[in-house]
Protein backbone atom coordinates (compact mmCIF):
# COMPACT_ATOMS: atom_id res chain seq x y z
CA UNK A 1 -55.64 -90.40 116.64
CA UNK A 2 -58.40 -90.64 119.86
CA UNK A 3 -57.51 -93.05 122.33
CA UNK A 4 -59.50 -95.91 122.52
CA UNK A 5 -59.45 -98.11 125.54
CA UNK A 6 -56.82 -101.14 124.73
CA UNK A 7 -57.94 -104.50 124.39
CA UNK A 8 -55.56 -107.37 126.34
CA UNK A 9 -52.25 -108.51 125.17
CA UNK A 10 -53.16 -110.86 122.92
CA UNK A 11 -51.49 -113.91 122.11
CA UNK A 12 -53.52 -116.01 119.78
CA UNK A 13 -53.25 -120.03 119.68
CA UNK A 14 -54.32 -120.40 115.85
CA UNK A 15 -51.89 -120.36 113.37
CA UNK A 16 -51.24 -117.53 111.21
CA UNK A 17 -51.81 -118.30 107.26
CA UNK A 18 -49.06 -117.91 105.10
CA UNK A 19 -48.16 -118.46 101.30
CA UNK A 20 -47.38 -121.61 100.16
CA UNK A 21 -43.54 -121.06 99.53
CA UNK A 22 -43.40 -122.51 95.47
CA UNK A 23 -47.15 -122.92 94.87
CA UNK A 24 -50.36 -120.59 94.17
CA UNK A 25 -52.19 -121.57 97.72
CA UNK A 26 -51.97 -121.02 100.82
CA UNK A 27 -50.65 -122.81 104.34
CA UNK A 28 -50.69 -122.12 107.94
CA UNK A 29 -47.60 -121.20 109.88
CA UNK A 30 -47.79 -124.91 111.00
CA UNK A 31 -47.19 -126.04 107.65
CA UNK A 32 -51.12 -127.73 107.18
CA UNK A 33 -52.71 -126.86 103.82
CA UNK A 34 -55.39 -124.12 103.71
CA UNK A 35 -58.09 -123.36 101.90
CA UNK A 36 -60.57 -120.43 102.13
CA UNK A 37 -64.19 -122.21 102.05
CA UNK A 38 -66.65 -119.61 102.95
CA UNK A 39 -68.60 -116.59 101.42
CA UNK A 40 -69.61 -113.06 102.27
CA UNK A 41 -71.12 -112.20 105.16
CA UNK A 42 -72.05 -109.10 107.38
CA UNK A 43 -72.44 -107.56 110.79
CA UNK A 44 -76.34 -106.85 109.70
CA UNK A 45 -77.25 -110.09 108.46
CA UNK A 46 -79.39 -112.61 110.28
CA UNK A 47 -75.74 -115.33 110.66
CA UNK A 48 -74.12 -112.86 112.82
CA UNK A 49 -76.46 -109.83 114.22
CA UNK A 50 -76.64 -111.29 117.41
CA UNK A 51 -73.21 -110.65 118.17
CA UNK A 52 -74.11 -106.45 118.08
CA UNK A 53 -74.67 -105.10 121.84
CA UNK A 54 -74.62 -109.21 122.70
CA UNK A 55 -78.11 -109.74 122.24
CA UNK A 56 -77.28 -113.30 121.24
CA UNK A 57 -74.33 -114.52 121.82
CA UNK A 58 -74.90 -118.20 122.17
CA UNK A 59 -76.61 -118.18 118.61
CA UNK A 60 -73.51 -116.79 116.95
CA UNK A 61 -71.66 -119.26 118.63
CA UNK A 62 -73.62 -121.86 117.65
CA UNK A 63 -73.45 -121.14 113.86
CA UNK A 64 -69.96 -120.77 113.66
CA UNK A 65 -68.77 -123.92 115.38
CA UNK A 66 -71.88 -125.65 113.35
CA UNK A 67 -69.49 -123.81 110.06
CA UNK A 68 -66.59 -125.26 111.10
CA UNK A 69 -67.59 -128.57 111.70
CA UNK A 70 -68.63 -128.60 108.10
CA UNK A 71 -66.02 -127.60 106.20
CA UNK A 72 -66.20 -123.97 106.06
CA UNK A 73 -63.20 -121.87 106.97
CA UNK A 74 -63.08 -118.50 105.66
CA UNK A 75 -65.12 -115.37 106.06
CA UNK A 76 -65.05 -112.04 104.43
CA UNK A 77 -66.52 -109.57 106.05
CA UNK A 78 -66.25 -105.37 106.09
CA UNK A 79 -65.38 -103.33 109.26
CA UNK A 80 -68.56 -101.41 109.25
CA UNK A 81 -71.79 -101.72 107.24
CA UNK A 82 -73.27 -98.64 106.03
CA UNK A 83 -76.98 -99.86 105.04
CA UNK A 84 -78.19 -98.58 108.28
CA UNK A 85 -77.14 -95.47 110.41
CA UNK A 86 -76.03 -97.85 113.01
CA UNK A 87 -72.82 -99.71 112.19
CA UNK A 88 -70.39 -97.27 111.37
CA UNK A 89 -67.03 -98.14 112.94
CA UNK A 90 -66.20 -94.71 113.10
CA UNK A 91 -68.71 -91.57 114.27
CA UNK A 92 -67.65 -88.91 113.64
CA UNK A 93 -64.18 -89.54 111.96
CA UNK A 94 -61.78 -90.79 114.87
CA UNK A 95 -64.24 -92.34 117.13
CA UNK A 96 -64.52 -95.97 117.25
CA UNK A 97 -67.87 -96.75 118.52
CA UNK A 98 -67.34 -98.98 121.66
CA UNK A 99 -70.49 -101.48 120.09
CA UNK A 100 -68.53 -102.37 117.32
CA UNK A 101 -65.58 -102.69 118.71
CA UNK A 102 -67.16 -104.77 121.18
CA UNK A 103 -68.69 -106.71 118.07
CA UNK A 104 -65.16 -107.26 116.74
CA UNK A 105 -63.44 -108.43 120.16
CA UNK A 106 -66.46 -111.16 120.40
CA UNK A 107 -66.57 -112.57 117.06
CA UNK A 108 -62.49 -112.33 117.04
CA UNK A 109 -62.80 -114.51 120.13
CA UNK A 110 -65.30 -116.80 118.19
CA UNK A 111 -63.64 -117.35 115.15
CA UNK A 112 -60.20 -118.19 117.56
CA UNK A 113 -62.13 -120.71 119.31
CA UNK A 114 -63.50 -122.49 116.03
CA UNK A 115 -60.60 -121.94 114.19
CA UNK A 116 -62.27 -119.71 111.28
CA UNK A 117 -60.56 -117.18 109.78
CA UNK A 118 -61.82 -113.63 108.36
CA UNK A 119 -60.68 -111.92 104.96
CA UNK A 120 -61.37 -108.09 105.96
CA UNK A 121 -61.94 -105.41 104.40
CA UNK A 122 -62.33 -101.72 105.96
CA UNK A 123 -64.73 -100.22 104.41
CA UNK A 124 -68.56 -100.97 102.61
CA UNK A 125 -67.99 -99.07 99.87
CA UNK A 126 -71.25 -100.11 98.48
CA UNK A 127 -73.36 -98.80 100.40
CA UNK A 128 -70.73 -95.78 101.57
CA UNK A 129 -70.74 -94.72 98.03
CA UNK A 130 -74.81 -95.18 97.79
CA UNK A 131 -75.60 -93.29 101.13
CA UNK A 132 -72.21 -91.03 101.21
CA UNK A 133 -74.18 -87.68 102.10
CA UNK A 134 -74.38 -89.62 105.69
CA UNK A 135 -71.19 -91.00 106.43
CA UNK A 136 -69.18 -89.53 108.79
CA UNK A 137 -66.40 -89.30 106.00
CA UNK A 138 -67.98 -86.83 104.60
CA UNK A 139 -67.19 -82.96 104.85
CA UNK A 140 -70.80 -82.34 106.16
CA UNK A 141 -70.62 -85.07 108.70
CA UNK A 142 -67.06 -83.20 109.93
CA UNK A 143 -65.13 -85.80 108.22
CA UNK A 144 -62.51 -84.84 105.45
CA UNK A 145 -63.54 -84.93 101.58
CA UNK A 146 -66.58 -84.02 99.82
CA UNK A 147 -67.33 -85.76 97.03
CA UNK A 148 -66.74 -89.92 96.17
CA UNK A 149 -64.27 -89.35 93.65
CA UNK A 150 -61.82 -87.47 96.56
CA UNK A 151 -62.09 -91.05 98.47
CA UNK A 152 -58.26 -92.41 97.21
CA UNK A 153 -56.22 -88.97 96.62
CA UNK A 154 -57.47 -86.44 99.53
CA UNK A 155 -54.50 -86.47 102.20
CA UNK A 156 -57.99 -86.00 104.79
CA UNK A 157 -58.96 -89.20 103.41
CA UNK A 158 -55.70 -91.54 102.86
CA UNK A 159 -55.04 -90.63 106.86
CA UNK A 160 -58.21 -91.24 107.92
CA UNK A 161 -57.96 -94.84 106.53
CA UNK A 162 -54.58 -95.58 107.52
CA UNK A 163 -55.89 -94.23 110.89
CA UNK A 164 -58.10 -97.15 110.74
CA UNK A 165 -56.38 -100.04 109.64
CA UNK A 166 -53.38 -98.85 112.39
CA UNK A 167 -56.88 -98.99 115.00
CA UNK A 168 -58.02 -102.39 113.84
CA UNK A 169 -54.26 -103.90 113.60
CA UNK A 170 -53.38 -102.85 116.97
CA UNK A 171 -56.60 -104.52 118.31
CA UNK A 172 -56.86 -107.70 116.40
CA UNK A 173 -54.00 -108.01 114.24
CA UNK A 174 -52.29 -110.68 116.32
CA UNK A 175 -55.07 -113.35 116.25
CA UNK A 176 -54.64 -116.08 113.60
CA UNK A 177 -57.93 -115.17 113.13
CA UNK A 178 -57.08 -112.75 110.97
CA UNK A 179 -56.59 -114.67 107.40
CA UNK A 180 -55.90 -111.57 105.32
CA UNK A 181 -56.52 -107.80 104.72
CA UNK A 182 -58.32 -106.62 101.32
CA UNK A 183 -57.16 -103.21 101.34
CA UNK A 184 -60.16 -102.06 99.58
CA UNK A 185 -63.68 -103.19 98.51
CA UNK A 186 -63.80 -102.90 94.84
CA UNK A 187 -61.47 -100.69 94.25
CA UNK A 188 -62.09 -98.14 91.11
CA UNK A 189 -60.81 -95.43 89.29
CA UNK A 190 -63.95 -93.47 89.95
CA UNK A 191 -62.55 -93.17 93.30
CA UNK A 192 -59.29 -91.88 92.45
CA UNK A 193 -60.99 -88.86 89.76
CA UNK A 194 -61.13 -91.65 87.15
CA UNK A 195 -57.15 -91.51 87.29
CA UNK A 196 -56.49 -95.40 87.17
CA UNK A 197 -52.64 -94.83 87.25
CA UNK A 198 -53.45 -93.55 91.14
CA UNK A 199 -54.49 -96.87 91.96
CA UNK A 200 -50.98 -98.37 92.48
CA UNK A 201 -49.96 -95.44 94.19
CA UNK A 202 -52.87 -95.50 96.47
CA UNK A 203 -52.16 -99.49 97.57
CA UNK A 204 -48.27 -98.86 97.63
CA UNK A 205 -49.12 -96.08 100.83
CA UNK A 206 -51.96 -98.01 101.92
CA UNK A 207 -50.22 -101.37 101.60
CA UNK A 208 -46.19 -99.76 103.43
CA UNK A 209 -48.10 -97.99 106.12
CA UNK A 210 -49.76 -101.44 107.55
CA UNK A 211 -47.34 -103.80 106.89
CA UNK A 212 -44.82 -101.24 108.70
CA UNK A 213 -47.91 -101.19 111.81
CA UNK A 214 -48.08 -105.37 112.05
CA UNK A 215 -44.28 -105.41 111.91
CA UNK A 216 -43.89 -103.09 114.82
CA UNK A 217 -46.48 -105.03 117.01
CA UNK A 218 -46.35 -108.64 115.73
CA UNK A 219 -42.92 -109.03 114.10
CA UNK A 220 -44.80 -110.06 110.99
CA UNK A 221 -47.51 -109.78 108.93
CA UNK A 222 -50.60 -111.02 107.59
CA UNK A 223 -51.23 -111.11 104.03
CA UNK A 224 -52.97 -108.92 102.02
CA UNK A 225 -55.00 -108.21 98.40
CA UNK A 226 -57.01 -105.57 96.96
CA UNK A 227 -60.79 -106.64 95.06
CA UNK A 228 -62.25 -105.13 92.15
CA UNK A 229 -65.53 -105.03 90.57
CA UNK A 230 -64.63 -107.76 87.32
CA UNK A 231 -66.32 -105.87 84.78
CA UNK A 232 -64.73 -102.44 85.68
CA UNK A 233 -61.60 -104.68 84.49
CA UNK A 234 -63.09 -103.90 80.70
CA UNK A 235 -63.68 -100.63 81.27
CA UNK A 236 -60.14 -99.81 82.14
CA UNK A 237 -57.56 -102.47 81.56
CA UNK A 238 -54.78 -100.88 82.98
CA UNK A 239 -55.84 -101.85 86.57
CA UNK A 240 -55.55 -105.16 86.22
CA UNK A 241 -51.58 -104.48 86.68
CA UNK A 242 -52.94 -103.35 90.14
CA UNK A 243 -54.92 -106.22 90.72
CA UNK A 244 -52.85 -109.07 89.46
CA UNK A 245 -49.35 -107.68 89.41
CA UNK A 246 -48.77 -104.94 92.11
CA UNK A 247 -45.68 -106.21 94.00
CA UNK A 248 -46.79 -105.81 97.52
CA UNK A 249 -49.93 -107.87 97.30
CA UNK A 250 -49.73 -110.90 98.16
CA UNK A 251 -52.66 -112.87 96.06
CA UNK A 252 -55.39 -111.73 93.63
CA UNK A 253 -59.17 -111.53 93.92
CA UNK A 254 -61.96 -110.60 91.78
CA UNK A 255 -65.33 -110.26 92.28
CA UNK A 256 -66.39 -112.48 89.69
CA UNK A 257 -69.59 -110.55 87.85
CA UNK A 258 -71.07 -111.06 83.82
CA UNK A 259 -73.97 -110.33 83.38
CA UNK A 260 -75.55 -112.38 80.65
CA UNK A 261 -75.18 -115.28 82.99
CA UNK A 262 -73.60 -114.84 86.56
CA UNK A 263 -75.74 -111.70 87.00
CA UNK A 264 -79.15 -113.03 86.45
CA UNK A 265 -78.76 -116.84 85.77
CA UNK A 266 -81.23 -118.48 83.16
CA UNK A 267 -79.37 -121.55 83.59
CA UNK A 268 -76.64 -123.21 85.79
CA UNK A 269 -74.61 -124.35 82.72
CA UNK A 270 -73.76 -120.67 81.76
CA UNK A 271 -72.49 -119.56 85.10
CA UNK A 272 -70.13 -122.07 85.36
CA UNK A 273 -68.67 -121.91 82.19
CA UNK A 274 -68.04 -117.98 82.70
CA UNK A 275 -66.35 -118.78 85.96
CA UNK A 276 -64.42 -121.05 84.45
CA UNK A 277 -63.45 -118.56 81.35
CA UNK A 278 -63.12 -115.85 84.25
CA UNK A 279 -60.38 -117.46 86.11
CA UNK A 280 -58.77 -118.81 83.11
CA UNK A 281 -58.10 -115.02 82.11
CA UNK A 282 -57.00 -114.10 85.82
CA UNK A 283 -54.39 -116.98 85.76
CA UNK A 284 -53.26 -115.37 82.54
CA UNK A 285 -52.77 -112.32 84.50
CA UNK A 286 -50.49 -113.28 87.07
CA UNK A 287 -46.96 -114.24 88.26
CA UNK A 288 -47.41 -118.60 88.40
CA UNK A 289 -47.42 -118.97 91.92
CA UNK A 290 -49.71 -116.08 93.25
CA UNK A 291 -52.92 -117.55 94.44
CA UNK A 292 -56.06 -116.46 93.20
CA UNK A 293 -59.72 -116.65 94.12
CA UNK A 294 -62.84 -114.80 93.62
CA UNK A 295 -63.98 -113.17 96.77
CA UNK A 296 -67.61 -112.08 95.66
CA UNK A 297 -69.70 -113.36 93.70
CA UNK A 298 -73.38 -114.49 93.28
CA UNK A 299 -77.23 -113.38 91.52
CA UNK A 300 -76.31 -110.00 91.86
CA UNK A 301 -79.44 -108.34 88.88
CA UNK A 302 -81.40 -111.38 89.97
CA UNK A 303 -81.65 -109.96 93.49
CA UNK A 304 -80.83 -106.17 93.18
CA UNK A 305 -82.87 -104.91 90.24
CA UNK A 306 -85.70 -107.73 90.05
CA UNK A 307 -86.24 -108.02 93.62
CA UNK A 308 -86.21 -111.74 93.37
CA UNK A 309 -84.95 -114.55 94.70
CA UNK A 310 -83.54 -117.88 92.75
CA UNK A 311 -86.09 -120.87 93.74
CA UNK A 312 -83.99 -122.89 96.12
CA UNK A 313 -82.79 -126.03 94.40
CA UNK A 314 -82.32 -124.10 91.20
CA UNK A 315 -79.62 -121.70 93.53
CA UNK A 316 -78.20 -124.76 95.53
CA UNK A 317 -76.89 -126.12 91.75
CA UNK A 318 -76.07 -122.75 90.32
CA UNK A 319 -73.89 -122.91 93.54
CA UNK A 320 -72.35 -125.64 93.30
CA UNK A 321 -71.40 -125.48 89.42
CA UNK A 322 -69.37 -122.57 89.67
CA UNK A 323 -67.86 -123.33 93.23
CA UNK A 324 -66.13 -126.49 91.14
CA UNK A 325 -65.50 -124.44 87.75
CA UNK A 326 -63.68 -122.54 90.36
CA UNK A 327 -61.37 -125.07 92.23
CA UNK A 328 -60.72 -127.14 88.88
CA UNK A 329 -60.25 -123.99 86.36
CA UNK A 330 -57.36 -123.32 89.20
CA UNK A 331 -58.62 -120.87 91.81
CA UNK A 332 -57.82 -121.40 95.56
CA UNK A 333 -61.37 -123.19 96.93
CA UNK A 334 -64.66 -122.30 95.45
CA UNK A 335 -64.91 -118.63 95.77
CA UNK A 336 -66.99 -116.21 98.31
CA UNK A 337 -70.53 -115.93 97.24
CA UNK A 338 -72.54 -113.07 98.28
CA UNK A 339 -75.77 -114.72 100.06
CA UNK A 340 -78.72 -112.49 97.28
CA UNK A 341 -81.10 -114.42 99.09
CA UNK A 342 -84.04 -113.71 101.50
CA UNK A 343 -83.24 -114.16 104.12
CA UNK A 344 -79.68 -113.18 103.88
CA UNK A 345 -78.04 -116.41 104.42
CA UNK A 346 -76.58 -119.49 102.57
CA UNK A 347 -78.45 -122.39 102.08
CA UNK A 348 -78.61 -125.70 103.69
CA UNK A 349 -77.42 -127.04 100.27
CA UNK A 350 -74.75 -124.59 99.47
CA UNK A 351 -73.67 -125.69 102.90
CA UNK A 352 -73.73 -129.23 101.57
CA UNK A 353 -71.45 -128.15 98.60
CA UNK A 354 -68.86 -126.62 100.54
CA UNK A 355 -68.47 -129.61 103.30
CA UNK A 356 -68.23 -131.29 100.05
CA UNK A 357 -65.50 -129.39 98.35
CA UNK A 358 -63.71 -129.23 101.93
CA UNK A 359 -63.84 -133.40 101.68
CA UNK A 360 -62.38 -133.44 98.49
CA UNK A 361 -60.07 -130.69 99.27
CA UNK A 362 -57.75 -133.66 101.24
CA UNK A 363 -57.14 -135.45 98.52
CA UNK A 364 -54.83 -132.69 97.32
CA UNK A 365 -50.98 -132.08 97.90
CA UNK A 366 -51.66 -127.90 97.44
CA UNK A 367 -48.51 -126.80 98.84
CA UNK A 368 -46.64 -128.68 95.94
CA UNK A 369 -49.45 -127.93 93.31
CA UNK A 370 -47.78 -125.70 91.06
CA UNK A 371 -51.23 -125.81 88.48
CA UNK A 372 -51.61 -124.07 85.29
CA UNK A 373 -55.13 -123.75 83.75
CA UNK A 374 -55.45 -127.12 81.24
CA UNK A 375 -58.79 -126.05 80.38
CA UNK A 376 -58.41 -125.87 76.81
CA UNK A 377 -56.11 -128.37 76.75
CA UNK A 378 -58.32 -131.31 77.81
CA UNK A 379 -60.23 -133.15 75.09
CA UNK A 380 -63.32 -135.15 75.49
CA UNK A 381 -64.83 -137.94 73.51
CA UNK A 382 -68.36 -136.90 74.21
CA UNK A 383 -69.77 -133.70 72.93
CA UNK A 384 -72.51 -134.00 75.96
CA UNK A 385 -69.49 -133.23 78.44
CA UNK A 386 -67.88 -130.07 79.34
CA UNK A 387 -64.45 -130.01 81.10
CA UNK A 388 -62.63 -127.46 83.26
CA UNK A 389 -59.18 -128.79 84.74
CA UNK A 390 -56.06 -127.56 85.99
CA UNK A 391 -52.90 -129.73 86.75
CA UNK A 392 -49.27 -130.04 86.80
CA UNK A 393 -46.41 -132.98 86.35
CA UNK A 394 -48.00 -134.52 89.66
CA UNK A 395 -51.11 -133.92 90.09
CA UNK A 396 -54.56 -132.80 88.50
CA UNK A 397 -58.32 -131.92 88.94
CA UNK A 398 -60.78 -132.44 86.57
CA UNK A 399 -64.72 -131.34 86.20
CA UNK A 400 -66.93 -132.51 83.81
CA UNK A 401 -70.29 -131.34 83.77
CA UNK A 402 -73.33 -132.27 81.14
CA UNK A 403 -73.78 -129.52 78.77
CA UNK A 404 -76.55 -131.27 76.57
CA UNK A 405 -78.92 -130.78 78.80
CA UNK A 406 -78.98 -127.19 80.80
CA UNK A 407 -80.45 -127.40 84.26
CA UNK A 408 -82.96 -123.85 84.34
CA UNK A 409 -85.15 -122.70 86.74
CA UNK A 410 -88.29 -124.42 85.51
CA UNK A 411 -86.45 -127.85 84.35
CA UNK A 412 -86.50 -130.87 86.51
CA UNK A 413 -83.38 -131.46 89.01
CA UNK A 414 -83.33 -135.53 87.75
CA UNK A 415 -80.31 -136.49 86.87
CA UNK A 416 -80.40 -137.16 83.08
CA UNK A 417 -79.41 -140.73 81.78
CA UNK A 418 -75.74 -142.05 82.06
CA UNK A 419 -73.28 -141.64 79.26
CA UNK A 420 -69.83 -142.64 78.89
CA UNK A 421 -67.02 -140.72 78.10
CA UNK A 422 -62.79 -140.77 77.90
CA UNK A 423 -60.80 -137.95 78.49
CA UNK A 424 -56.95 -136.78 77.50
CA UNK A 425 -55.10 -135.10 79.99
CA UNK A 426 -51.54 -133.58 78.92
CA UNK A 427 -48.59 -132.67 81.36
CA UNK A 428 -48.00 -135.45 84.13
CA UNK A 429 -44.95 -136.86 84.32
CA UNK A 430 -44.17 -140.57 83.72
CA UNK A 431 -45.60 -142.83 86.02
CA UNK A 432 -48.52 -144.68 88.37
CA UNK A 433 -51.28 -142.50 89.41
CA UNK A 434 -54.45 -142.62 90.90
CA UNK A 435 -57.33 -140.73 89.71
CA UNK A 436 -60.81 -140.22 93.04
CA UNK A 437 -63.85 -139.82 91.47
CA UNK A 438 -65.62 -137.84 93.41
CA UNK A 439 -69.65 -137.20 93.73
CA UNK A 440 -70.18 -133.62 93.92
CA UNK A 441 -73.89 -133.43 95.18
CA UNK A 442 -73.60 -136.26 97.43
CA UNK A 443 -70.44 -134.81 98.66
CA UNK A 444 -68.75 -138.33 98.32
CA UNK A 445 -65.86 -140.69 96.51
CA UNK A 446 -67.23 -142.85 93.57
CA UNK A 447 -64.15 -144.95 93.33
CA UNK A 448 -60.94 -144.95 92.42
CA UNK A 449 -58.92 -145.96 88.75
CA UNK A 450 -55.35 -146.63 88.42
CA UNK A 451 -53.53 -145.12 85.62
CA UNK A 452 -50.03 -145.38 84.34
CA UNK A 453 -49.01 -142.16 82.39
CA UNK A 454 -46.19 -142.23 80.01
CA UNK A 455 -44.94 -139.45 77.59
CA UNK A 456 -47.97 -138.99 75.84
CA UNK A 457 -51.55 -137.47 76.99
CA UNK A 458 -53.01 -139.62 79.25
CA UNK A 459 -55.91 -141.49 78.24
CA UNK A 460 -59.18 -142.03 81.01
CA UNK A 461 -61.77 -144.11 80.20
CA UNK A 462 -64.37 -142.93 82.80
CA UNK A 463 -67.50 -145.01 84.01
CA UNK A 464 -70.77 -143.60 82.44
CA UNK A 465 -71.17 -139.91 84.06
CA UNK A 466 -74.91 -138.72 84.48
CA UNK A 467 -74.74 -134.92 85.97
CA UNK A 468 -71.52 -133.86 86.86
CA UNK A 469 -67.76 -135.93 88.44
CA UNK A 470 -65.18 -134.25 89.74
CA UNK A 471 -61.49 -136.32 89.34
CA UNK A 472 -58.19 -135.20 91.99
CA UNK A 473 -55.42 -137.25 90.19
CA UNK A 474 -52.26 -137.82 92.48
CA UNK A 475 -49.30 -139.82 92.45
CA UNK A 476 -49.90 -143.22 93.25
């Protein structure tokens, strides 16, 4: 492989984050509970392009310790960004451009001093597959496959990423910084010649080769996952044994896409209860204590093929409804949303609904939350309600969110009138609890109750709910 000039030893302060050892989240090497709170973002986009050549450092800066002070603590970003002829990690094949790796050094640096983490992955593959006659992968570019569908199975190819991945571990693998690897952006059998039983072969050598790299240098290694496309889940089932069940993963994501509602939202009711139907299934695709989240998601039709973007308030609650049929259908935070906004950036009230979720977040014992998706399981006295919930014997957390009356883009954000409702919650243990009630838009506890549970379903008479409540119920 080319040399490259070597960065410093580095020896990174922030803790590395780890597996929760008998529950589906995650930890730091310190032993303090993690979640990933965060979305997508990109080297091109208006959050971070000051970091390229250093034109502005100080506003980077400025946005991610603004990030972390409000709850946010995971991004995913790619390696390169192939929209533009100018952020290719590589050019040609071999040669890492000394601007990006620059890029990377600085916002490694950043992220170290904020204590953010980044989920990466090494490749666009949106945009590589969309403008692939240019990228210096390609045969005509002197790179070493021809055609998209070579991309997973051409020996050129597999070395070419491994070459990468050994370039980027060897550079930046020892910073805490460094939350996870997603071996590859949406992975598909299209890349693999429509072969889907190449898939687990293809993360196997992907998955040995850098494990065996971060064990050499760092005497461990960071965890790792592989995303797919959701609906190319129907189109061939077989992957999701890949996705869900390979052995060397370490946790499960999903780019969480439907498209008569997530897509191209009509409502904010219908997005949140196919998040909460998609997770549900992922769960039910998985070994108990693997962690799962979805790592894109967001207006994707809306914003691609219409050209539009979702008025603002309409977006910030679209938001916010499926980041909490996220956390209480069982998934590990609120998932990564892909901005599909002009500009290219979250909202001020998205950012509101994450410092919220972080808030609530504390109220939780996750490395000893060994949930199961209680979903269906839940019943409700009021047909006006909808509930998503997960839980175990100790502890549970419960959404309810008014399905009588739809929030669209033309309707009026007002909360509608109070109602009251009870819920039954099945599986905790004998015993004193206590169940927060927690305001989701205003990011705040309503209260608390105190509830004895015996051996049957526990019974919650809940004060009159207008929108939306959120419940973490703990030991007491």
């Amino acid at each position: 492989m080319p040399q490259f000039p070597a960065a410093e030893p580095h020896h990174s302060a922030l803790p590395w984050i780890q597996l929760a050892p008998d529950a589906p989240y995650f930890l730091t090497d310190a032993g303090q509970p993690w979640t990933p709170i965060g979305q997508n973002d990109a080297l091109t986009w208006p959050d971070l392009a000051g970091l390229f050549r250093r034109q502005n450092v100080a506003a980077v800066e400025g946005h991610l310790a603004w990030l972390a002070a409000h709850g946010v603590t995971c991004l995913r970003l790619m390696l390169e960004y192939c929209q533009t002829e100018h952020r290719y990690l590589e050019r040609p094949v071999g040669r890492f451009q000394p601007n990006m790796v620059r890029f990377w050094d600085d916002l490694f640096a950043l992220c170290e001093r904020y204590g953010l983490r980044l989920l990466l992955t090494p490749y666009d593959t949106f945009w590589m597959s969309r403008r692939w006659r240019h990228h210096p992968y390609n045969r005509s570019q002197g790179g070493p496959c021809t055609q998209r569908t070579q991309w997973l199975r051409n020996p050129g190819m597999r070395q070419a990423i491994k070459d990468r991945l050994t370039f980027a571990t060897e550079r930046w693998g020892g910073s805490g910084a460094l939350f996870a690897w997603d071996l590859w952006n949406e992975i598909d059998p299209v890349h693999a010649g429509k072969r889907p039983e190449s898939l687990a072969e293809f993360v196997s050598d992907i998955s040995a080769h850098l494990r065996a790299v971060e064990q050499r240098c760092f005497g461990r290694a960071h965890l790792q996952t592989v995303s797919i496309f959701g609906p190319v889940l129907g189109h061939y089932p077989a992957v999701a044994e890949v996705i869900f069940r390979h052995p060397l993963l370490d946790f499960a994501t999903t780019h969480l896409y439907d498209a008569a509602t997530i897509d191209n939202p009509k409502n904010t009711l219908g997005p949140a209860l196919a998040t909460g139907r998609l997770v549900r299934e992922a769960l039910g695709e998985m070994p108990a204590t693997r962690p799962f989240f979805d790592s894109e998601h967001g207006p994707i039709y809306t914003f691609n093929n219409r050209r539009r973007t979702l008025p603002e308030a309409f977006d910030d609650t679209y938001f916010r409804h499926m980041q909490w049929a996220h956390v209480a259908s069982g998934g590990a935070g609120g998932g990564l949303r892909w901005p599909y906004r002009q500009p290219h950036v979250l909202t001020h009230g998205m950012r509101a609904a994450q410092q919220s979720l972080a808030d609530f977040a504390q109220l939780l014992d996750w490395p000893n939350f060994r949930r199961r998706n209680l979903t269906h399981e839940v019943q409700l006295s009021n047909p006006a309600f909808t509930v998503f919930a997960c839980g175990d014997a100790q502890q549970a957390i419960v959404w309810l969110l008014r399905q009588d009356r739809p929030i669209t883009r033309r309707s009026s954000l007002r909360p509608p009138r109070p109602q009251p409702v009870q819920l039954t919650l099945p599986g905790l243990a004998p015993g004193p609890y206590t169940a927060h009630l927690w305001d989701t838009a205003a990011g705040q506890a309503l209260g608390q109750l105190q509830l004895l549970a015996t051996t049957e379903p526990l019974h919650i008479d809940l004060p009159a709910v207008r929108g939306d409540l959120a419940l973490a119920i703990v030991p007491a």
